[in-house]
C-alpha atoms as a PDB file:
ATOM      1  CA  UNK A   1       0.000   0.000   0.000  1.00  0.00           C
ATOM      2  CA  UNK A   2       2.964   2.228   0.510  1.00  0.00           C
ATOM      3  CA  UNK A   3       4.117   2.153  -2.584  1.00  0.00           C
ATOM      4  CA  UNK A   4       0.706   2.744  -4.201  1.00  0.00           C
ATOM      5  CA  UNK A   5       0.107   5.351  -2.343  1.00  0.00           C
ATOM      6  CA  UNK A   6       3.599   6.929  -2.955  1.00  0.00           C
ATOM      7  CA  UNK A   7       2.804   5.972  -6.685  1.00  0.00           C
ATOM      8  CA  UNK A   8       5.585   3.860  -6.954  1.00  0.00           C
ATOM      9  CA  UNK A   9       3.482   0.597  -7.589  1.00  0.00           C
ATOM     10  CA  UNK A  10       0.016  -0.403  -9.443  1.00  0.00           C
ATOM     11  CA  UNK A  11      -2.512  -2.185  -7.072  1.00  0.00           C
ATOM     12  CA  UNK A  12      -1.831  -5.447  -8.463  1.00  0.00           C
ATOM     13  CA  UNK A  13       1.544  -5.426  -8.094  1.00  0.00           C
ATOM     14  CA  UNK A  14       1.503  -4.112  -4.414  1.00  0.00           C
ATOM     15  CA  UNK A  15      -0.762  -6.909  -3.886  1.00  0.00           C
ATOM     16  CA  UNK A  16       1.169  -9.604  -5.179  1.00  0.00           C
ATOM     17  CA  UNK A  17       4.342  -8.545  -3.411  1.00  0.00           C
ATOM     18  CA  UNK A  18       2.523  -8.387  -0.059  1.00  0.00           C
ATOM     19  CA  UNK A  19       1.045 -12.018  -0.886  1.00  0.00           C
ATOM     20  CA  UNK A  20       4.334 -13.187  -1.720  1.00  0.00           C
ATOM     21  CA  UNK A  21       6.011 -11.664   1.031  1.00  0.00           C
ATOM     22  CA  UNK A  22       3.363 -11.784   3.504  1.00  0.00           C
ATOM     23  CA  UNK A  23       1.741 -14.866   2.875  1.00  0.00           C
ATOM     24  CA  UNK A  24       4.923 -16.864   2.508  1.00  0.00           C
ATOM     25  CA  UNK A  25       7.792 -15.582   4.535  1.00  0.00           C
ATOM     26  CA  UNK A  26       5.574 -14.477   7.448  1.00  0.00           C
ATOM     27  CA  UNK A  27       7.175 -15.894   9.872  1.00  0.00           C
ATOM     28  CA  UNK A  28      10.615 -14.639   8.928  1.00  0.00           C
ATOM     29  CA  UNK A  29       9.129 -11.212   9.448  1.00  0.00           C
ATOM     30  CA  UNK A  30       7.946 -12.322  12.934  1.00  0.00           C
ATOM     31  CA  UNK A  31      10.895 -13.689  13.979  1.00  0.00           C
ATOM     32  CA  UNK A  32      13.153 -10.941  12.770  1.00  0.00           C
ATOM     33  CA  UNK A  33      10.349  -8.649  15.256  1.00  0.00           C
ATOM     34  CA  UNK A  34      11.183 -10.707  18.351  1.00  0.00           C
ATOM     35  CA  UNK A  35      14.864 -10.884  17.424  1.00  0.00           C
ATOM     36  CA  UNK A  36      14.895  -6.745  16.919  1.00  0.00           C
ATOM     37  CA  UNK A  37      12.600  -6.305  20.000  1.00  0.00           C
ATOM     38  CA  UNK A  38      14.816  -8.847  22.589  1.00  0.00           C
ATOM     39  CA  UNK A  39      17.879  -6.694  21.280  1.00  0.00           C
ATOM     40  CA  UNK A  40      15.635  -3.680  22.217  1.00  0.00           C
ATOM     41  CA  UNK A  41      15.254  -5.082  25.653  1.00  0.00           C
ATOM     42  CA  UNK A  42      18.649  -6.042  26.594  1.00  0.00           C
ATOM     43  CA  UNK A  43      19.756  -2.861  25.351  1.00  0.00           C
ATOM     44  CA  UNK A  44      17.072  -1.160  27.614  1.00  0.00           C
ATOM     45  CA  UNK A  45      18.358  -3.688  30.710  1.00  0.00           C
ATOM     46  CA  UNK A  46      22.249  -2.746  29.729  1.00  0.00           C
ATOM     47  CA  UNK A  47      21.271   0.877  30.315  1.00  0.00           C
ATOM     48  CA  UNK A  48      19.533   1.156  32.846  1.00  0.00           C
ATOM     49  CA  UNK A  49      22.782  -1.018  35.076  1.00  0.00           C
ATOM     50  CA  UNK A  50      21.658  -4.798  34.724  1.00  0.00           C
ATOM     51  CA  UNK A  51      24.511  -6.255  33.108  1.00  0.00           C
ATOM     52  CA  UNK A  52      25.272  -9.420  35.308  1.00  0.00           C
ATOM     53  CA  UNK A  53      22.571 -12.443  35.907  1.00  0.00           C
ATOM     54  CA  UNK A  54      23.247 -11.344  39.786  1.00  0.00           C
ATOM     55  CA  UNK A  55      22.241  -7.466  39.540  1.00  0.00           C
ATOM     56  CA  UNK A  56      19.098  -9.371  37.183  1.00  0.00           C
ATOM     57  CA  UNK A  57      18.391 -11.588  40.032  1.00  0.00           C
ATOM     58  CA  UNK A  58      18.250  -8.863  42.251  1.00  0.00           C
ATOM     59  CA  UNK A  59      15.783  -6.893  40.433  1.00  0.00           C
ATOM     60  CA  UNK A  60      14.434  -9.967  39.147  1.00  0.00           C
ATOM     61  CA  UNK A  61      10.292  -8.566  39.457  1.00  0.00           C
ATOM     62  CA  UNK A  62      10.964  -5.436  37.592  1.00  0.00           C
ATOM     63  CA  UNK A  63      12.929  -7.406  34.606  1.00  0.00           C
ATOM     64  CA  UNK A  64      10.254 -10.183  34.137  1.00  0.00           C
ATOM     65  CA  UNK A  65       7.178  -7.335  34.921  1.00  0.00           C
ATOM     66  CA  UNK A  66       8.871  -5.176  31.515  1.00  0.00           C
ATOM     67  CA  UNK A  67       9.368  -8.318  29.644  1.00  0.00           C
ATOM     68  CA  UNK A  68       5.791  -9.305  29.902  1.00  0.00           C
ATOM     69  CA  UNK A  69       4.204  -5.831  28.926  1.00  0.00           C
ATOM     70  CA  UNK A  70       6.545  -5.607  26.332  1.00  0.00           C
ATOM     71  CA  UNK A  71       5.697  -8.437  24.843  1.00  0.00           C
ATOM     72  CA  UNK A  72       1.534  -8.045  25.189  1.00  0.00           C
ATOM     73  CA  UNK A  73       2.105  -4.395  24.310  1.00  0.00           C
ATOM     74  CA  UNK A  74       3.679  -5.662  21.112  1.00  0.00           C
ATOM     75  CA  UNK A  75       1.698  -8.252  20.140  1.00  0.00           C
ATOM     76  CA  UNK A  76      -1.454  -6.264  20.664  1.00  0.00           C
ATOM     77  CA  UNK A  77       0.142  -3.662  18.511  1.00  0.00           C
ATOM     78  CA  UNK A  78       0.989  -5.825  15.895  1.00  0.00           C
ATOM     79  CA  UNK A  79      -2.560  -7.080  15.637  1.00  0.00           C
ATOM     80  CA  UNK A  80      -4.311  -3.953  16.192  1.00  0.00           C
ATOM     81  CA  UNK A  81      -2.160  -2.077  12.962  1.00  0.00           C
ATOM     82  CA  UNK A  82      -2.582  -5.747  10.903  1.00  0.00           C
ATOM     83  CA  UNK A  83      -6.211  -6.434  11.384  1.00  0.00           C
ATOM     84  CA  UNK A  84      -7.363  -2.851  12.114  1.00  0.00           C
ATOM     85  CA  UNK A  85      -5.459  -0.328  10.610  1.00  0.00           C
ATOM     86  CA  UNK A  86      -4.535  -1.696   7.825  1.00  0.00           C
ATOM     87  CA  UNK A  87      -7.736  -3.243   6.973  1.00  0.00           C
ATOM     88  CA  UNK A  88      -9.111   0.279   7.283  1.00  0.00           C
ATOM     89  CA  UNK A  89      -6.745   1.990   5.234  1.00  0.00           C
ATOM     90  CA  UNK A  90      -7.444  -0.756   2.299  1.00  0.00           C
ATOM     91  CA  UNK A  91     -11.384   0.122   2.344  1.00  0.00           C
ATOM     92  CA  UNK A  92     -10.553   3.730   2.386  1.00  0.00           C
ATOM     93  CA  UNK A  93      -8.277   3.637  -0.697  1.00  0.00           C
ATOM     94  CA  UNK A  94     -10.361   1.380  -2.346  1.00  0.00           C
ATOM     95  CA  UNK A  95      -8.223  -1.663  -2.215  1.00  0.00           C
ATOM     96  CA  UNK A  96     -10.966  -4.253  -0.913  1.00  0.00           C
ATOM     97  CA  UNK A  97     -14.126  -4.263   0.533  1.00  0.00           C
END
């Protein structure tokens, strides 16, 4: 949809791409996502002075508490923008019904 809407791309081709990309290799994607986001978080934990397991044993309730809502906050984000917002944005531009 990006590239249609930066007129880049027809509408067929955007939509074969995203099937081929999408519907194939989805789990690439997804696993790239968890990969980039556990890199996010150890980053965050490096920062913020928890860089050996005993200092993450000591503040063992605040590490697994962010983990968690990290992880529902991102997974409710990721469906909310794939079945909402882009569904949305496809009946608005005309893309399906």
């Amino acid at each position: 949809m990006i590239l249609v809407l930066l007129g880049f791309s027809t509408v067929s081709f955007a939509g074969s791409l995203a099937d081929t990309l999408y519907g194939d290799y989805k789990w690439i994607f997804r696993g790239i996502g968890l990969l980039l986001l556990c890199i996010s978080l150890m980053v965050h934990f490096r920062s913020r002075g928890v860089c050996t397991l005993d200092q993450a044993k000591r503040r063992r309730n605040e590490s697994i508490n962010t983990v968690l809502l990290t992880l529902v906050t991102a997974t409710a984000g990721y469906a909310f923008f794939l079945y909402v917002v882009v569904h949305y944005i496809g009946v608005w531009i005309k893309i399906w019904q």
